[in-house]
N, C-alpha and C. Protein backbone atom coordinates (compact mmCIF):
# COMPACT_ATOMS: atom_id res chain seq x y z
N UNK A 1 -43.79 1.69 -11.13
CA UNK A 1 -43.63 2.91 -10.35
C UNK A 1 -44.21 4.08 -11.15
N UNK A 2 -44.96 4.90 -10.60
CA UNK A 2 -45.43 5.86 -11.35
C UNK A 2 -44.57 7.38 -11.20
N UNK A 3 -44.88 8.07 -11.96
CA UNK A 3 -43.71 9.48 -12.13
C UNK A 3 -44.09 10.25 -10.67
N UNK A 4 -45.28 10.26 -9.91
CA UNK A 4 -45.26 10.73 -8.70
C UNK A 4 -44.25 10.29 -7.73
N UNK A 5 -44.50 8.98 -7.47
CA UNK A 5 -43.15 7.49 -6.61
C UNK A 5 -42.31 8.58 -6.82
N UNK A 6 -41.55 8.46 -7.84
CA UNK A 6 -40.05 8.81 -8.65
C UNK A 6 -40.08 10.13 -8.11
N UNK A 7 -40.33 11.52 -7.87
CA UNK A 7 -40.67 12.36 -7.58
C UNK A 7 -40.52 12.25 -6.23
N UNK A 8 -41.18 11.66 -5.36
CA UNK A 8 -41.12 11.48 -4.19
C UNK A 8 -39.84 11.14 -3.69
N UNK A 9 -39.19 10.24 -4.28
CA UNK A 9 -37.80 9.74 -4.11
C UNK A 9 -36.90 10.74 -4.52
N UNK A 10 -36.95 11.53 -5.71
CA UNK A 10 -35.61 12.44 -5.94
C UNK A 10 -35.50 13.59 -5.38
N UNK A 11 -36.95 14.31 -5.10
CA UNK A 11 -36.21 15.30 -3.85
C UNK A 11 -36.16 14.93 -2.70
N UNK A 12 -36.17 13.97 -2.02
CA UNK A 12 -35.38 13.69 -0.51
C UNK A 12 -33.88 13.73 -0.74
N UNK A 13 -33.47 13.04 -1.88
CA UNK A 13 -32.41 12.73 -2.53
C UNK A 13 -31.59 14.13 -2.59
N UNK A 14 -32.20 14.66 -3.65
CA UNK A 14 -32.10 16.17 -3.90
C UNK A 14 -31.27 16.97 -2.75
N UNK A 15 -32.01 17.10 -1.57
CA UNK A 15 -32.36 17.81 -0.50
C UNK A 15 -31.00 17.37 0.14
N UNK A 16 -30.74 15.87 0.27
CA UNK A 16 -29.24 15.15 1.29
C UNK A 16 -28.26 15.40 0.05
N UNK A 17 -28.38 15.45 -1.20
CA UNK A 17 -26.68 16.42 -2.19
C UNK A 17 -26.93 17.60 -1.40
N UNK A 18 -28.00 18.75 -0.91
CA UNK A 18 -27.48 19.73 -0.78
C UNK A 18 -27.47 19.92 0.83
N UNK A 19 -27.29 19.34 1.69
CA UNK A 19 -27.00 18.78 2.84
C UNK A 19 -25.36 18.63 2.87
N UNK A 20 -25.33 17.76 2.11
CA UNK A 20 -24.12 17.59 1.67
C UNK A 20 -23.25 18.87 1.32
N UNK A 21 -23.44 19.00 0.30
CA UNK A 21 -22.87 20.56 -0.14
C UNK A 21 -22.54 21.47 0.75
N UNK A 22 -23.43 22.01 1.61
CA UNK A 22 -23.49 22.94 3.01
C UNK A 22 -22.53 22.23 3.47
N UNK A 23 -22.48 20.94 4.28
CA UNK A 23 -21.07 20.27 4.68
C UNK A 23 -19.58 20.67 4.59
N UNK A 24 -19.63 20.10 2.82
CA UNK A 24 -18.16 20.66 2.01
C UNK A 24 -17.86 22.25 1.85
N UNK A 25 -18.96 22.64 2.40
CA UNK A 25 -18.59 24.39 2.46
C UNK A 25 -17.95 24.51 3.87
N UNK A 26 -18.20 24.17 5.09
CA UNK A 26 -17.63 24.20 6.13
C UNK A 26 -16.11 23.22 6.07
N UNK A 27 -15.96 22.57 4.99
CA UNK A 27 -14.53 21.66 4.98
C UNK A 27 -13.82 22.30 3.70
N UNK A 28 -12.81 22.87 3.85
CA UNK A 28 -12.57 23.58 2.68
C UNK A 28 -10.88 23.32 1.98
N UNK A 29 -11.39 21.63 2.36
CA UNK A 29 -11.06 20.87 1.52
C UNK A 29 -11.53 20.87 -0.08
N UNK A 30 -10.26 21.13 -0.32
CA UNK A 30 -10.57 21.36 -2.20
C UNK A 30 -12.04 19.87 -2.49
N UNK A 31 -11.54 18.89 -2.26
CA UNK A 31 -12.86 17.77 -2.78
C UNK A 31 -12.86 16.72 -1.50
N UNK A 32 -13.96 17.18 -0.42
CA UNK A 32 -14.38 16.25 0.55
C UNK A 32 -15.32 15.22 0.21
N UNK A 33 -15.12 14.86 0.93
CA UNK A 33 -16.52 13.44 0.38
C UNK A 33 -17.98 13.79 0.58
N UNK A 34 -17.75 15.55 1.26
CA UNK A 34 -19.52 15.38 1.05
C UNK A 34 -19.44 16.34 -0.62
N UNK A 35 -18.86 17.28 -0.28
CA UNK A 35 -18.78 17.60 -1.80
C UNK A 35 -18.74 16.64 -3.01
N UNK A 36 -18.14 15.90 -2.85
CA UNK A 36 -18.10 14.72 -3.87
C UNK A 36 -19.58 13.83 -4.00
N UNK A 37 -19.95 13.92 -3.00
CA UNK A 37 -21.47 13.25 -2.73
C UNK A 37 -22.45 14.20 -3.15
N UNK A 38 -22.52 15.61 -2.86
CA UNK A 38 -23.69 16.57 -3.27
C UNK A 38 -23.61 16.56 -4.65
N UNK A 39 -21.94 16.88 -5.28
CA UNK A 39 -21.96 17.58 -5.99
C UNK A 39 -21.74 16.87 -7.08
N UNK A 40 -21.43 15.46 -7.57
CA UNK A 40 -21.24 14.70 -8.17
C UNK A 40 -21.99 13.26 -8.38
N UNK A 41 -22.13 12.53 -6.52
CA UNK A 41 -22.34 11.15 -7.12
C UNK A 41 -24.29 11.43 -6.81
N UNK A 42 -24.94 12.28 -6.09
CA UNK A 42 -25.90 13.02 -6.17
C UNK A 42 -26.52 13.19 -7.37
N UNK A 43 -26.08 14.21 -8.32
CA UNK A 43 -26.28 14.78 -9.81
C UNK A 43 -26.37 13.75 -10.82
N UNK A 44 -25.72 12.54 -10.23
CA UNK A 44 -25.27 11.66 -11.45
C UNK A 44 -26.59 10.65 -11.18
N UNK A 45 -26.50 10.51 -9.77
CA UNK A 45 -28.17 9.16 -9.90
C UNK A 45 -28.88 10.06 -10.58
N UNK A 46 -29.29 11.60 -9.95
CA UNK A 46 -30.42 11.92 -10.83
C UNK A 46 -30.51 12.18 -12.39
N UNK A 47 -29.35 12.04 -12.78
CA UNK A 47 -29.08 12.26 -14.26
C UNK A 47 -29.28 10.62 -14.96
N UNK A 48 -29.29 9.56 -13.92
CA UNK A 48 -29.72 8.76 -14.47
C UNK A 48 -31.71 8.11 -14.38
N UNK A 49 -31.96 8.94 -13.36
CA UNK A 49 -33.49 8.96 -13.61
C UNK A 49 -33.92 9.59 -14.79
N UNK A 50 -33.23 10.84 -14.86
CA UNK A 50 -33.60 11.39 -16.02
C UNK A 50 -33.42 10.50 -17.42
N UNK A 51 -32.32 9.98 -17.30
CA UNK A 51 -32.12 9.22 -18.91
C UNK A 51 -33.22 8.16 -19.26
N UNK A 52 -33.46 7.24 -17.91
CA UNK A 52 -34.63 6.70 -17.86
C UNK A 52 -35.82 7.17 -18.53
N UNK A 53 -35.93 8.18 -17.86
CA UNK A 53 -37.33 8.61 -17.73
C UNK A 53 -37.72 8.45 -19.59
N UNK A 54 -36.40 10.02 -20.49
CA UNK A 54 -36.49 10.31 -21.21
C UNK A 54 -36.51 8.92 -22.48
N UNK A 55 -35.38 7.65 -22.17
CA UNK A 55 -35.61 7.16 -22.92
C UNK A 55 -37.20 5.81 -22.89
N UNK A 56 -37.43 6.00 -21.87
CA UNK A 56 -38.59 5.16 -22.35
C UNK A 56 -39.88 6.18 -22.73
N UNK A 57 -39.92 7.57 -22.27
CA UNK A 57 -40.91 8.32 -22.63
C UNK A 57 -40.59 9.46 -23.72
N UNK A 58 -40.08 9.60 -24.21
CA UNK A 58 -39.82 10.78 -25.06
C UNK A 58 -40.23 10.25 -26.50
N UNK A 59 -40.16 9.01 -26.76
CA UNK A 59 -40.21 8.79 -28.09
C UNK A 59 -41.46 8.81 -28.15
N UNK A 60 -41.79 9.34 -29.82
CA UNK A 60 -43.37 9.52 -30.10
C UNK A 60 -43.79 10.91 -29.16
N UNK A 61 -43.46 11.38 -28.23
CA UNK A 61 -44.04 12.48 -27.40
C UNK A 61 -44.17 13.59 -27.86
N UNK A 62 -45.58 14.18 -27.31
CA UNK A 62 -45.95 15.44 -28.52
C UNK A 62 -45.01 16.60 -27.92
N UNK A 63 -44.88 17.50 -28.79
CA UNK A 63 -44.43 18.97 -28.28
C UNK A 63 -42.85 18.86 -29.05
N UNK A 64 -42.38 19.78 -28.92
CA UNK A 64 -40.86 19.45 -28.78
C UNK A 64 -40.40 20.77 -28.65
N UNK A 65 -39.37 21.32 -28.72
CA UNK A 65 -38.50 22.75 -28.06
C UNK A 65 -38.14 23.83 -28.90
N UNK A 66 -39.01 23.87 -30.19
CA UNK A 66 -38.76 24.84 -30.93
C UNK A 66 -39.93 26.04 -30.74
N UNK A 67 -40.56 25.71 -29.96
CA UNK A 67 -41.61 27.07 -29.30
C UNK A 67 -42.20 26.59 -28.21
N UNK A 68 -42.58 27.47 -27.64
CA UNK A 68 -43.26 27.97 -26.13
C UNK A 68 -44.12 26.78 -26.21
N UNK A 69 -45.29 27.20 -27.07
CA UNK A 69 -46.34 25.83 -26.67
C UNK A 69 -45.68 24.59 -27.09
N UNK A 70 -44.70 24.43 -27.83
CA UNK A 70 -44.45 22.63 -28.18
C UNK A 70 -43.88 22.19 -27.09
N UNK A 71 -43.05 23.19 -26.04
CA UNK A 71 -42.66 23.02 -24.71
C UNK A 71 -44.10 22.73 -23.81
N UNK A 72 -44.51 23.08 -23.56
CA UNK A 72 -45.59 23.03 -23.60
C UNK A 72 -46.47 21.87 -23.21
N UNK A 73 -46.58 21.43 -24.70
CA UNK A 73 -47.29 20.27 -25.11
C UNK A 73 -46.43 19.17 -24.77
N UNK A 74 -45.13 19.20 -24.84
CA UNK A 74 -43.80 18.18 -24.33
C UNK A 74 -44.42 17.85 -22.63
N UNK A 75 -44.91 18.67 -22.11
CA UNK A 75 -44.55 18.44 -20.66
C UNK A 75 -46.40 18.11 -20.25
N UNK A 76 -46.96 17.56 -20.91
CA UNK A 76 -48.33 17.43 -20.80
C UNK A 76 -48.06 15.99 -20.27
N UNK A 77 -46.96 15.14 -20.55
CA UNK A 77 -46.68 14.13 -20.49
C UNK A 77 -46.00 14.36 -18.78
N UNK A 78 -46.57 13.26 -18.38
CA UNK A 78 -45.99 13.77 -16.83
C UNK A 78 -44.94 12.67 -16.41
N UNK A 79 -44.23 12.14 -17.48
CA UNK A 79 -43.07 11.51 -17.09
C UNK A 79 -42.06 12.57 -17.92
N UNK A 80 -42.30 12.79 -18.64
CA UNK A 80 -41.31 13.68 -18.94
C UNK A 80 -41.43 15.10 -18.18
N UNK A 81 -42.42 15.28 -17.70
CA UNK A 81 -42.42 16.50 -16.62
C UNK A 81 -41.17 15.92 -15.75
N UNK A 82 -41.80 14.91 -15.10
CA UNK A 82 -40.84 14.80 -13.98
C UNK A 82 -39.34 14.67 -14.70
N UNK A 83 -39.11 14.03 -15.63
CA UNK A 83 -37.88 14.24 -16.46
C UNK A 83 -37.25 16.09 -16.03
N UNK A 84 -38.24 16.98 -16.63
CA UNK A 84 -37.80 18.13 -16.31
C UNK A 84 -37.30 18.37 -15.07
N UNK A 85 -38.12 18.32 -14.58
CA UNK A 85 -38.11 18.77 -12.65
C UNK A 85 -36.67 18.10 -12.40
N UNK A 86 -36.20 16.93 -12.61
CA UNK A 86 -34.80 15.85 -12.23
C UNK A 86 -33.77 16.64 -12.65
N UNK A 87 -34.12 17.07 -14.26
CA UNK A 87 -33.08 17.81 -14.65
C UNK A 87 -32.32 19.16 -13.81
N UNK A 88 -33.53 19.95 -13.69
CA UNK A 88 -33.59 20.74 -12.70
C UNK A 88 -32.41 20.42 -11.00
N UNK A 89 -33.23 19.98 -10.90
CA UNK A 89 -32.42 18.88 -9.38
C UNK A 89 -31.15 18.83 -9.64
N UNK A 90 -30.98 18.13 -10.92
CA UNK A 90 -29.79 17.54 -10.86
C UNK A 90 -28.51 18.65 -11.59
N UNK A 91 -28.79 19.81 -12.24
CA UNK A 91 -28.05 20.93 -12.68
C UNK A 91 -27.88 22.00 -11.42
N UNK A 92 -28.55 22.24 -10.57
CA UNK A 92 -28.85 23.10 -9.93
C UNK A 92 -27.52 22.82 -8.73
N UNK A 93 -27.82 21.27 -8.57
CA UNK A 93 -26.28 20.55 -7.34
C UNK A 93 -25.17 21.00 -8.05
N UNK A 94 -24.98 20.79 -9.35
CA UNK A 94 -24.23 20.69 -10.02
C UNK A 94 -23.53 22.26 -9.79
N UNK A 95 -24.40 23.59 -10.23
CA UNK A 95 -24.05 24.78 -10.00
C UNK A 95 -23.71 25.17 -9.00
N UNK A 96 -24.37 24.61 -7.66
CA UNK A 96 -24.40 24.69 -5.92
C UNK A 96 -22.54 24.35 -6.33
N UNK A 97 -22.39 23.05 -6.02
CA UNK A 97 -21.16 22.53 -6.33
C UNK A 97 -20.01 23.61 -6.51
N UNK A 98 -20.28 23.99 -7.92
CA UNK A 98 -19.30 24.98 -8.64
C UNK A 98 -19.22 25.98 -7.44
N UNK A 99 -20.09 26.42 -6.90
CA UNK A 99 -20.28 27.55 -6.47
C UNK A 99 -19.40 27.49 -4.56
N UNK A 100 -19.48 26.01 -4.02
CA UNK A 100 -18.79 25.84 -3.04
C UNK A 100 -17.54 25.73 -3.40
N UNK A 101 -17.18 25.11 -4.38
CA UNK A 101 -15.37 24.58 -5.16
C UNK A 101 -14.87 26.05 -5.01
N UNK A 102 -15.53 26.68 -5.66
CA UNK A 102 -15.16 28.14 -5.98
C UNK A 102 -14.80 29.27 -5.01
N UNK A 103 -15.97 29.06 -3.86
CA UNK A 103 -15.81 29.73 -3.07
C UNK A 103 -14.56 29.46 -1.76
N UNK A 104 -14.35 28.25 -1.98
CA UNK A 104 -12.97 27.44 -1.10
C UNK A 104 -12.00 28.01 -1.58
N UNK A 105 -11.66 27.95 -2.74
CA UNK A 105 -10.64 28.31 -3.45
C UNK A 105 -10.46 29.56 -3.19
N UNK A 106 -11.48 30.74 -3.34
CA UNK A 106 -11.55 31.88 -3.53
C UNK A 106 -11.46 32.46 -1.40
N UNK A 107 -11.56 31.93 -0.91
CA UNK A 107 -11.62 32.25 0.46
C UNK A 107 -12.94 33.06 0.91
N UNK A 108 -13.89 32.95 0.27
CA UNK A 108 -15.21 33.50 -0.26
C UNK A 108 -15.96 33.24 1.58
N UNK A 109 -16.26 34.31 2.09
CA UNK A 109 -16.94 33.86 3.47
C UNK A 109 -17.78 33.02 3.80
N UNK A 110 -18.37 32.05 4.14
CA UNK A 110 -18.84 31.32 4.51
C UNK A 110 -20.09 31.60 4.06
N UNK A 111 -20.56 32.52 5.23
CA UNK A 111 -21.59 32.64 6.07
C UNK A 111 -22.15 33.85 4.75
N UNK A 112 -21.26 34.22 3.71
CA UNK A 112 -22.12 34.83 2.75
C UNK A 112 -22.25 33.78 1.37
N UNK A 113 -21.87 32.57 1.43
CA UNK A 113 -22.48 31.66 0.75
C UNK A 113 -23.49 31.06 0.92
N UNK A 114 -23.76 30.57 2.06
CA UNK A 114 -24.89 30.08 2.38
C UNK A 114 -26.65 30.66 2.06
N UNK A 115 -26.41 31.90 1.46
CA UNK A 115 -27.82 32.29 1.35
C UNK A 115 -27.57 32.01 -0.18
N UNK A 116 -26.62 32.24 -1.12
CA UNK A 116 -26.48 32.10 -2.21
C UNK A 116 -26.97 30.39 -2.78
N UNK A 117 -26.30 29.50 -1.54
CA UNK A 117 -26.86 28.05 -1.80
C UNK A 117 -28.14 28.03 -1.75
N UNK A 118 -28.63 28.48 -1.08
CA UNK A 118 -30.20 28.62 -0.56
C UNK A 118 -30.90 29.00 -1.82
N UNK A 119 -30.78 30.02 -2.19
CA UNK A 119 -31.32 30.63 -3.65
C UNK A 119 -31.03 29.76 -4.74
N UNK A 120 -29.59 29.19 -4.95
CA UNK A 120 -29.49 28.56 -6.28
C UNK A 120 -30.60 26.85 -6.07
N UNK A 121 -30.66 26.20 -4.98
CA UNK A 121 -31.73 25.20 -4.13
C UNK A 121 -33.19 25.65 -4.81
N UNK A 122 -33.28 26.87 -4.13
CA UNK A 122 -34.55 27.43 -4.68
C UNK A 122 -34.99 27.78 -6.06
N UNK A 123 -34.19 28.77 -6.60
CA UNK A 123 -34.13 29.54 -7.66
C UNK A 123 -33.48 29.19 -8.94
N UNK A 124 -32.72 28.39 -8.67
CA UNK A 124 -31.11 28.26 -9.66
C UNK A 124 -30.61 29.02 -10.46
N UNK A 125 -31.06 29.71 -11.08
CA UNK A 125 -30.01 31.03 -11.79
C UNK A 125 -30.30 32.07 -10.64
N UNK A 126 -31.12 32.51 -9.96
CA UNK A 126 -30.90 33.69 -8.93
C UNK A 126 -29.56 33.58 -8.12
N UNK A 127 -29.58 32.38 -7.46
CA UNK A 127 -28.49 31.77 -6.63
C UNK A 127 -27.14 31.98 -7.23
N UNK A 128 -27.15 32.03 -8.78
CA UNK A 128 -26.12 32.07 -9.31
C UNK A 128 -25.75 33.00 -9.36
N UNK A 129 -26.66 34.47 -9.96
CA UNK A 129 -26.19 35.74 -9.55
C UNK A 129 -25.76 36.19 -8.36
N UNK A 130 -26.49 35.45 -7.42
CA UNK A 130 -26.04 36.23 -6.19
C UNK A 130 -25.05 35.52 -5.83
N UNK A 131 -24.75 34.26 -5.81
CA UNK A 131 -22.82 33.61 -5.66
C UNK A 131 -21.92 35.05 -6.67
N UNK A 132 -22.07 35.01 -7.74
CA UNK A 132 -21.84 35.95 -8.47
C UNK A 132 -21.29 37.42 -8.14
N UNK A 133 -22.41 37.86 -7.67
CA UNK A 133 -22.56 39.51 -6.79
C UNK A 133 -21.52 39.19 -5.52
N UNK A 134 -21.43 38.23 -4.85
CA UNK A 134 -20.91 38.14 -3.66
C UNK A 134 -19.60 37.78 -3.88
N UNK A 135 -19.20 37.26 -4.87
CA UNK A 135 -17.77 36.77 -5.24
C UNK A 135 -17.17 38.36 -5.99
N UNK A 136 -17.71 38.68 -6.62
CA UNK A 136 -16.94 40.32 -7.47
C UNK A 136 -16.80 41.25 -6.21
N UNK A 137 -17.99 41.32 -5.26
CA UNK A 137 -17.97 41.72 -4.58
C UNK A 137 -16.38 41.78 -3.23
N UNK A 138 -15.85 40.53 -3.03
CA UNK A 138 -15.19 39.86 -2.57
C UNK A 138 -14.23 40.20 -3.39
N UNK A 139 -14.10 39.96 -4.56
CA UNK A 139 -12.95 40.54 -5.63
C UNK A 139 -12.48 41.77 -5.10
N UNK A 140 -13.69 42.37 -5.07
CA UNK A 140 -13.58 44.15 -5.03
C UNK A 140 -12.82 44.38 -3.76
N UNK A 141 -13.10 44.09 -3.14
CA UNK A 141 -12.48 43.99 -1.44
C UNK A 141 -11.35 44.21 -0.93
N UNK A 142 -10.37 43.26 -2.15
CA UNK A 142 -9.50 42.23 -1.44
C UNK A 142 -8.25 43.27 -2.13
């Protein structure tokens, strides 16, 4: 299988955790089964592509993370790219996650999470500020 295949497969994947997620935001049930599915058993296959990836490709691989270009040069390797990108994927559900748990708990409006999921999907730390902004915000409110 080549790192494109793999790629191809984890964001469809990707895409049904945060399918999911949106779900467990409308069920605000502390831990539904789609939450449990976006936000956990989701994160975890892709955390095991990633381990894959990294342990058959990382060893010997040029670059490494003590500067810009050795980052760089790390990701010239396009299995460990896609390594990155998974990671990505798979932290980002992870934050989505936090960010629905949180907002259940918190009685956090709905319909002003949903753009925040959208952004952290897209963006992942933007998303986070703006769950963020919208939750103090909500603080402030109440």
């Amino acid at each position: 299988m080549t790192p494109d295949a793999v790629f191809q497969v984890c964001n469809p994947v990707a895409v049904a955790g945060w399918i999911a997620l949106m779900s467990g935001l409308w069920n605000r049930q502390p831990v539904s089964a789609a939450a449990r599915l976006g936000g956990t058993v989701v994160p975890l296959a892709l955390s095991g592509v990633y381990l894959a990836a990294l342990a058959v490709h990382l060893p010997g691989a040029p670059g490494g993370f003590s500067s810009l270009q050795g980052v760089a040069d790390f990701f010239t390797n396009r299995w460990l790219l896609l390594a990155g990108w998974v990671h990505y994927l798979a932290f980002d559900l992870v934050v989505g996650a936090w960010e629905v748990r949180d907002a259940n708990e918190r009685g956090v409006p709905r319909l002003l999470v949903v753009p925040c999921l959208v952004l952290t999907f897209l963006f992942g730390p933007v998303g986070l500020l703006c769950y963020h902004g919208v939750r103090l915000r909500r603080a402030r409110m109440s």
